[in-house]
Protein backbone atom coordinates (compact mmCIF):
# COMPACT_ATOMS: atom_id res chain seq x y z
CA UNK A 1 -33.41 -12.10 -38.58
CA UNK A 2 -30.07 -11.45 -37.89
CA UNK A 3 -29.37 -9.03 -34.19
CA UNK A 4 -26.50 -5.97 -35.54
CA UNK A 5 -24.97 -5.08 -31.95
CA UNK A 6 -22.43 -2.46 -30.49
CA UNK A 7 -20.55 -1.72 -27.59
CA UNK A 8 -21.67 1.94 -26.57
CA UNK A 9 -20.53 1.75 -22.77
CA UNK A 10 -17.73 4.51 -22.54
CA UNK A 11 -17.12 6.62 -19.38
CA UNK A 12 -16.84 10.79 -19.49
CA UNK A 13 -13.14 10.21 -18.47
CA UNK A 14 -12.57 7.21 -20.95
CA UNK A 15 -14.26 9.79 -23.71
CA UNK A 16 -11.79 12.79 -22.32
CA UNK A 17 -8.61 10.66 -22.82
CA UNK A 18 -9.86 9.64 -25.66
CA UNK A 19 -10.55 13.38 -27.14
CA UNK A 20 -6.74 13.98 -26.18
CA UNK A 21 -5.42 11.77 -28.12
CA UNK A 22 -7.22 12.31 -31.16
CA UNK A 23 -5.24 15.11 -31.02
CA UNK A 24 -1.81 13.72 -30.70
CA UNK A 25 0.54 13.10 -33.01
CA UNK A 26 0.77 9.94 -34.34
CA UNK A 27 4.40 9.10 -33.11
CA UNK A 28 3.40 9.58 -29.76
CA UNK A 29 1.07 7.02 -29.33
CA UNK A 30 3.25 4.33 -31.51
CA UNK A 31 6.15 5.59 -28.05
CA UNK A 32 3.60 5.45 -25.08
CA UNK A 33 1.56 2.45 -25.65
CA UNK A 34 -0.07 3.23 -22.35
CA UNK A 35 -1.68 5.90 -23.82
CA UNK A 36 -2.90 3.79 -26.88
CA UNK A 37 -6.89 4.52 -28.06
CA UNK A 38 -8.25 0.87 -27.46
CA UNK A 39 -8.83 -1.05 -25.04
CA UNK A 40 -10.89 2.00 -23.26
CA UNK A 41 -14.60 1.21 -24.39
CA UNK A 42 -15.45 -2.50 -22.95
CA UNK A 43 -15.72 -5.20 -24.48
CA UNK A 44 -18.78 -5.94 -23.71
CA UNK A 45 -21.55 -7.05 -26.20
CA UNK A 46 -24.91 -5.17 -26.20
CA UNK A 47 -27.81 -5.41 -28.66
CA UNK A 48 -30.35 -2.31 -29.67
CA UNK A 49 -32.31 -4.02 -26.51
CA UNK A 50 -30.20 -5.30 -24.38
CA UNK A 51 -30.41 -8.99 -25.20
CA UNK A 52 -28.00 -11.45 -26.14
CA UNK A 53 -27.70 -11.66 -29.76
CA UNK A 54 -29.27 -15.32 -31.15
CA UNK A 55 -27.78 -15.34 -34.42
CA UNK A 56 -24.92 -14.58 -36.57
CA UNK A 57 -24.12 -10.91 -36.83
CA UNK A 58 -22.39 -8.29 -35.09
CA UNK A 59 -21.13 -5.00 -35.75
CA UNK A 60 -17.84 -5.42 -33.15
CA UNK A 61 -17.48 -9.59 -32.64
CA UNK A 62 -16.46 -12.43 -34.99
CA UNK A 63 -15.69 -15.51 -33.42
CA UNK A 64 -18.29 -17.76 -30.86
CA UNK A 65 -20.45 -17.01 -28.21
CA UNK A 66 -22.27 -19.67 -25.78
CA UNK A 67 -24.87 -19.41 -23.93
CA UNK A 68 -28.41 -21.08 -21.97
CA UNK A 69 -26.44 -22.34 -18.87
CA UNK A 70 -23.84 -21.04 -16.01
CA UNK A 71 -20.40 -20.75 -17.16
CA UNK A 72 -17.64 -21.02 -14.63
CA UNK A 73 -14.64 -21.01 -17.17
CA UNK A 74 -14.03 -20.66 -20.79
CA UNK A 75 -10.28 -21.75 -22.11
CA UNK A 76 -8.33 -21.38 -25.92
CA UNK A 77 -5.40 -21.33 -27.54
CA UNK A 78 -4.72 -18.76 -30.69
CA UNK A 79 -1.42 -17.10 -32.56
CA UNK A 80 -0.92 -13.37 -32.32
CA UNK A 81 -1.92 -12.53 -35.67
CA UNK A 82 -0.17 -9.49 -37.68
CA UNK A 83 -1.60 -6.40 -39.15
CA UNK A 84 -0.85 -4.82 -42.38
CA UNK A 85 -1.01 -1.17 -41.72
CA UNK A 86 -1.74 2.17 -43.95
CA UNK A 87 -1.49 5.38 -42.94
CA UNK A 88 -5.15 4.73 -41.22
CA UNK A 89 -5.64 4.02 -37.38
CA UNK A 90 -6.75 0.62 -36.92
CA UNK A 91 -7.71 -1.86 -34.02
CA UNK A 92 -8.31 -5.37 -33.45
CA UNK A 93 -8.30 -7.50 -30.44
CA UNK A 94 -8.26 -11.61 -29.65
CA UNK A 95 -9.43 -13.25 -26.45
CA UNK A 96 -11.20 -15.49 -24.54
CA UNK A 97 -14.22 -14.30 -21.89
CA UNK A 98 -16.96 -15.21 -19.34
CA UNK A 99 -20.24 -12.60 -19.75
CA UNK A 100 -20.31 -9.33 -22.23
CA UNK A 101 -23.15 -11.31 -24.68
CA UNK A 102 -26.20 -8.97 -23.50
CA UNK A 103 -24.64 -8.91 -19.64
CA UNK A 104 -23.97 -6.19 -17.69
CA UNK A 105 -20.63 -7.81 -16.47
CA UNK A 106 -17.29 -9.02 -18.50
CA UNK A 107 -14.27 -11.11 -17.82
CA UNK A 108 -12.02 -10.92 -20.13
CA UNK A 109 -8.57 -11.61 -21.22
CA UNK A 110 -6.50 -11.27 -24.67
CA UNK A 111 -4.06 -9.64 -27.19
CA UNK A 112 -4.11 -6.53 -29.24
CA UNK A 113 -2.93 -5.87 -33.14
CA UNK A 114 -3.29 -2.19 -33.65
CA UNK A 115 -2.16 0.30 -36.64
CA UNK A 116 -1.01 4.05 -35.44
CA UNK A 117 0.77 5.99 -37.53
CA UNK A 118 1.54 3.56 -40.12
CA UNK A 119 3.36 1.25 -37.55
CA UNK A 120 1.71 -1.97 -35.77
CA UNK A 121 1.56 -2.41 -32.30
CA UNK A 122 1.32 -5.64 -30.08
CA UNK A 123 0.36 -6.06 -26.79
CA UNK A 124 -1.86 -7.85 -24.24
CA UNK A 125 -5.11 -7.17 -21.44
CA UNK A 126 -7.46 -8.05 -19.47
CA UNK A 127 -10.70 -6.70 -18.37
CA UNK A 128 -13.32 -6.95 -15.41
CA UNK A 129 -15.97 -4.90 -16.61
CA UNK A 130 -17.21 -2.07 -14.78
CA UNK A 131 -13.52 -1.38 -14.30
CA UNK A 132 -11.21 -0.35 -17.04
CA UNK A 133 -9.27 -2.36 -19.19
CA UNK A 134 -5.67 -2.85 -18.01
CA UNK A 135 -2.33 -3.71 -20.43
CA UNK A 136 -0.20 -5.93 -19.29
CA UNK A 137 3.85 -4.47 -20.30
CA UNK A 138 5.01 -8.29 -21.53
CA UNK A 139 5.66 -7.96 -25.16
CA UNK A 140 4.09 -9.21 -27.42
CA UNK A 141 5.06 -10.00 -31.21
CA UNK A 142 3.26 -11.71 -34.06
CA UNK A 143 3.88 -15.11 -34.33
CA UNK A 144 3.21 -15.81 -30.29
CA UNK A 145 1.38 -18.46 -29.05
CA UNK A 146 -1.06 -18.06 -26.24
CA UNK A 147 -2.91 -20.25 -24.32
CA UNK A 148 -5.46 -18.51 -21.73
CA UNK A 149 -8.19 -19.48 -19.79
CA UNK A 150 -10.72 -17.14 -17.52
CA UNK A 151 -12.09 -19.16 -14.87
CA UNK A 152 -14.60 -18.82 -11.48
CA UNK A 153 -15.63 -20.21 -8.36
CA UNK A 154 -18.63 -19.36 -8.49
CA UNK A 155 -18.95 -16.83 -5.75
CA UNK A 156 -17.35 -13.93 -7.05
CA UNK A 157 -13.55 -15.03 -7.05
CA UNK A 158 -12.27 -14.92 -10.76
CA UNK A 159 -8.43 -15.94 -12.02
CA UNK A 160 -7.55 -15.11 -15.62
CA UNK A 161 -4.35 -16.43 -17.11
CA UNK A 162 -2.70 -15.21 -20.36
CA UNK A 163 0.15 -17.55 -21.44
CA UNK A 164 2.93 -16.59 -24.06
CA UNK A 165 4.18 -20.10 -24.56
CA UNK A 166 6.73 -18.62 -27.36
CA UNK A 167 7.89 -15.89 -25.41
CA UNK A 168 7.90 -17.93 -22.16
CA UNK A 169 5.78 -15.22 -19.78
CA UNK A 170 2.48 -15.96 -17.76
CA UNK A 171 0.21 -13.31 -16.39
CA UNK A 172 -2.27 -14.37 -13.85
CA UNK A 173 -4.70 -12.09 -12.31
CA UNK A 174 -7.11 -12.59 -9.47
CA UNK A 175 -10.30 -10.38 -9.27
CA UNK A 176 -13.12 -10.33 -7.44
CA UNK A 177 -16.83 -9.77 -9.19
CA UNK A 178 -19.51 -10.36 -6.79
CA UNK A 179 -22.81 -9.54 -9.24
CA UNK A 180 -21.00 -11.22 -12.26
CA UNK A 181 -23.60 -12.71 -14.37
CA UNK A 182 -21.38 -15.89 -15.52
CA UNK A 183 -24.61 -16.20 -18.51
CA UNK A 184 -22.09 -16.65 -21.65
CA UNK A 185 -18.54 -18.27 -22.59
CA UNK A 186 -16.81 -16.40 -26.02
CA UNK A 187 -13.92 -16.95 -27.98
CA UNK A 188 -13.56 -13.84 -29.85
CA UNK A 189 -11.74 -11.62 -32.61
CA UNK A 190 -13.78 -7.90 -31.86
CA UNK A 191 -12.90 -4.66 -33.52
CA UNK A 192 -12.65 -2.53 -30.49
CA UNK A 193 -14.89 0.68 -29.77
CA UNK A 194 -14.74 4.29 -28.41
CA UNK A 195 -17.40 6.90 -27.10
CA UNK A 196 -18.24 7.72 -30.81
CA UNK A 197 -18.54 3.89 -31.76
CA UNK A 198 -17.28 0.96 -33.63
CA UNK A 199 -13.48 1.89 -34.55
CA UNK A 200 -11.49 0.40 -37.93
CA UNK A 201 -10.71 -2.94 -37.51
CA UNK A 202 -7.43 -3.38 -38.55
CA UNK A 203 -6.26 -5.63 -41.30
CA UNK A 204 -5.31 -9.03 -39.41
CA UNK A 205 -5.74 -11.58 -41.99
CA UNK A 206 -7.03 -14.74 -39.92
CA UNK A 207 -6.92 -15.55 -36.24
CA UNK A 208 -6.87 -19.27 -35.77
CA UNK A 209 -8.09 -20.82 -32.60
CA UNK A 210 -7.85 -24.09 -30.54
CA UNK A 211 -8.68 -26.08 -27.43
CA UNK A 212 -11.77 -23.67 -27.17
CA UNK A 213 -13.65 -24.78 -24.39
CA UNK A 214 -16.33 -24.02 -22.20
CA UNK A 215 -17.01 -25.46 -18.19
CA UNK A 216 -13.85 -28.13 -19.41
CA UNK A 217 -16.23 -28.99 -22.63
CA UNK A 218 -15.64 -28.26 -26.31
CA UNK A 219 -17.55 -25.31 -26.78
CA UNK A 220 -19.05 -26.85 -29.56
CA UNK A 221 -20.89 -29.34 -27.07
CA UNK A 222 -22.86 -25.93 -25.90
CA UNK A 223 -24.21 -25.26 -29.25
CA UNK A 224 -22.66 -21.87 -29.54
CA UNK A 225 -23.28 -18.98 -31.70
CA UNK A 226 -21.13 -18.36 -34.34
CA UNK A 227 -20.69 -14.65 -35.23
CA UNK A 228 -19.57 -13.49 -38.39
CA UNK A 229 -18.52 -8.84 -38.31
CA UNK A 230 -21.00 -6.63 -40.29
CA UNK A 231 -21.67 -2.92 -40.63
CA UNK A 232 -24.64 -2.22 -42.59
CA UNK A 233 -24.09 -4.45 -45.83
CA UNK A 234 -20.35 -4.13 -45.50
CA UNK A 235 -19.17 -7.82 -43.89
CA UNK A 236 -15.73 -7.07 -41.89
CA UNK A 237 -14.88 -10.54 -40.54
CA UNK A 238 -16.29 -13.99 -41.27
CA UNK A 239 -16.39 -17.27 -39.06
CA UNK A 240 -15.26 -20.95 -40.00
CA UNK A 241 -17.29 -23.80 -38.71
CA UNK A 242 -16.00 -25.53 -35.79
CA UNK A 243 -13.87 -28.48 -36.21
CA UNK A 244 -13.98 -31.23 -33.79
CA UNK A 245 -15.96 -28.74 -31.84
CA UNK A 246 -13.50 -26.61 -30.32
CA UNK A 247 -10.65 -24.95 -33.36
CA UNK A 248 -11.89 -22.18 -35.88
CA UNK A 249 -10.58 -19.49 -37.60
CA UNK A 250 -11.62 -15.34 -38.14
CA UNK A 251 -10.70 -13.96 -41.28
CA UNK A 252 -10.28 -10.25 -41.94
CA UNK A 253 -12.31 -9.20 -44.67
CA UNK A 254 -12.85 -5.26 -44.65
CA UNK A 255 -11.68 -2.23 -42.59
């Protein structure tokens, strides 16, 4: 039977901001992309019990998720996909992580393609749950190339490296996690979330990845999880199989 999961962690202040924007005009959030919806819920993955999910469907993830030993790095490659945008507000995000799959920690890195006011906006993050998400200010455009890989000592020390090989910028970030659980590796296309839930995924046509590897492995070696989007009956995203055990793709299928 197949696990239907949700991010529902959202703090009061998170929920405030994002109350205040819902009552915004449009045009202001497409000129402060600070103050942009998503990423404020995290990214992390929880099921209806708290455990990880074991097979293929998810209300917020597409992409693959390993798990069953310590994971000290997880590494891909993808191009910024584009968004075709309506009127509607809609979100998507692309990166690579340690933890989130039924964890109560995440490590996260990646890129966002969201719709506002009829206009797309690009940009990058990364995220060390319980903190907040922070966005990096390197631009971003459709078309980039990014390689990224989040990575670990072991002992609470974390680096996590974002790459715009097109653009030619590197972000590196150094963290410390002491109680990180380090239980799952993911390479993942997610429609974010807020207080209230699940938001619109945007319409991102397909997300190709490569070089996805786990602990220097092709994830593939791990056995991984592949995760295809649903809501209800409605499927949102679907996943490819893995070729040569570490490239797929994500492709958009509803809103």
């Amino acid at each position: 039977m197949s696990a239907t999961v949700r991010i529902t962690a959202v703090s009061a202040v998170a929920a405030a901001v994002l109350s205040a924007l819902a009552t915004a005009p449009s045009a202001a959030a497409a000129t402060h992309p600070a103050l942009r919806l998503t990423p404020m819920g995290s990214h992390r993955l929880v099921g209806p019990d708290g455990s990880r999910i074991s097979h293929s469907t998810s209300s917020n993830w597409a992409g693959y998720a390993a798990t069953g030993t310590q994971f000290t790095s997880v590494s891909a490659s993808w191009t910024q996909p584009s968004v075709t945008c309506t009127s509607a507000t809609s979100y998507s995000s692309f990166w690579i992580g340690l933890d989130g799959d039924g964890s109560n920690s995440v490590e996260q890195t990646g890129t966002e393609a969201d719709c506002s006011g009829g206009h797309a906006q690009y940009y990058s993050w990364y995220e060390m749950y319980p903190a907040y998400p922070v966005n990096y200010s390197n631009s971003v455009s459709p078309g980039d190339h990014f390689t990224s890989t989040v990575s670990t000592n072991g002992s609470g020390s974390f680096t996590l490296t974002l790459t715009n090989t097109t653009k030619g910028w590197t972000k590196t970030t150094k963290k410390t996690l002491r109680n990180a659980s380090l239980a799952s590796a993911e390479i993942i296309a997610e429609a974010p979330s807020s207080s209230s839930g699940v938001l619109p995924l945007a319409h991102f046509s397909t997300a190709s990845f490569t070089s996805a590897s786990a602990n220097g492995q092709p994830i593939g070696n791990y056995g991984p999880d592949k995760i295809n989007m649903a809501s209800g009956s409605t499927t949102k995203a679907t996943t490819s199989a893995l070729s040569g055990g570490s490239s797929f793709s994500v492709t958009w299928i509803h809103s």
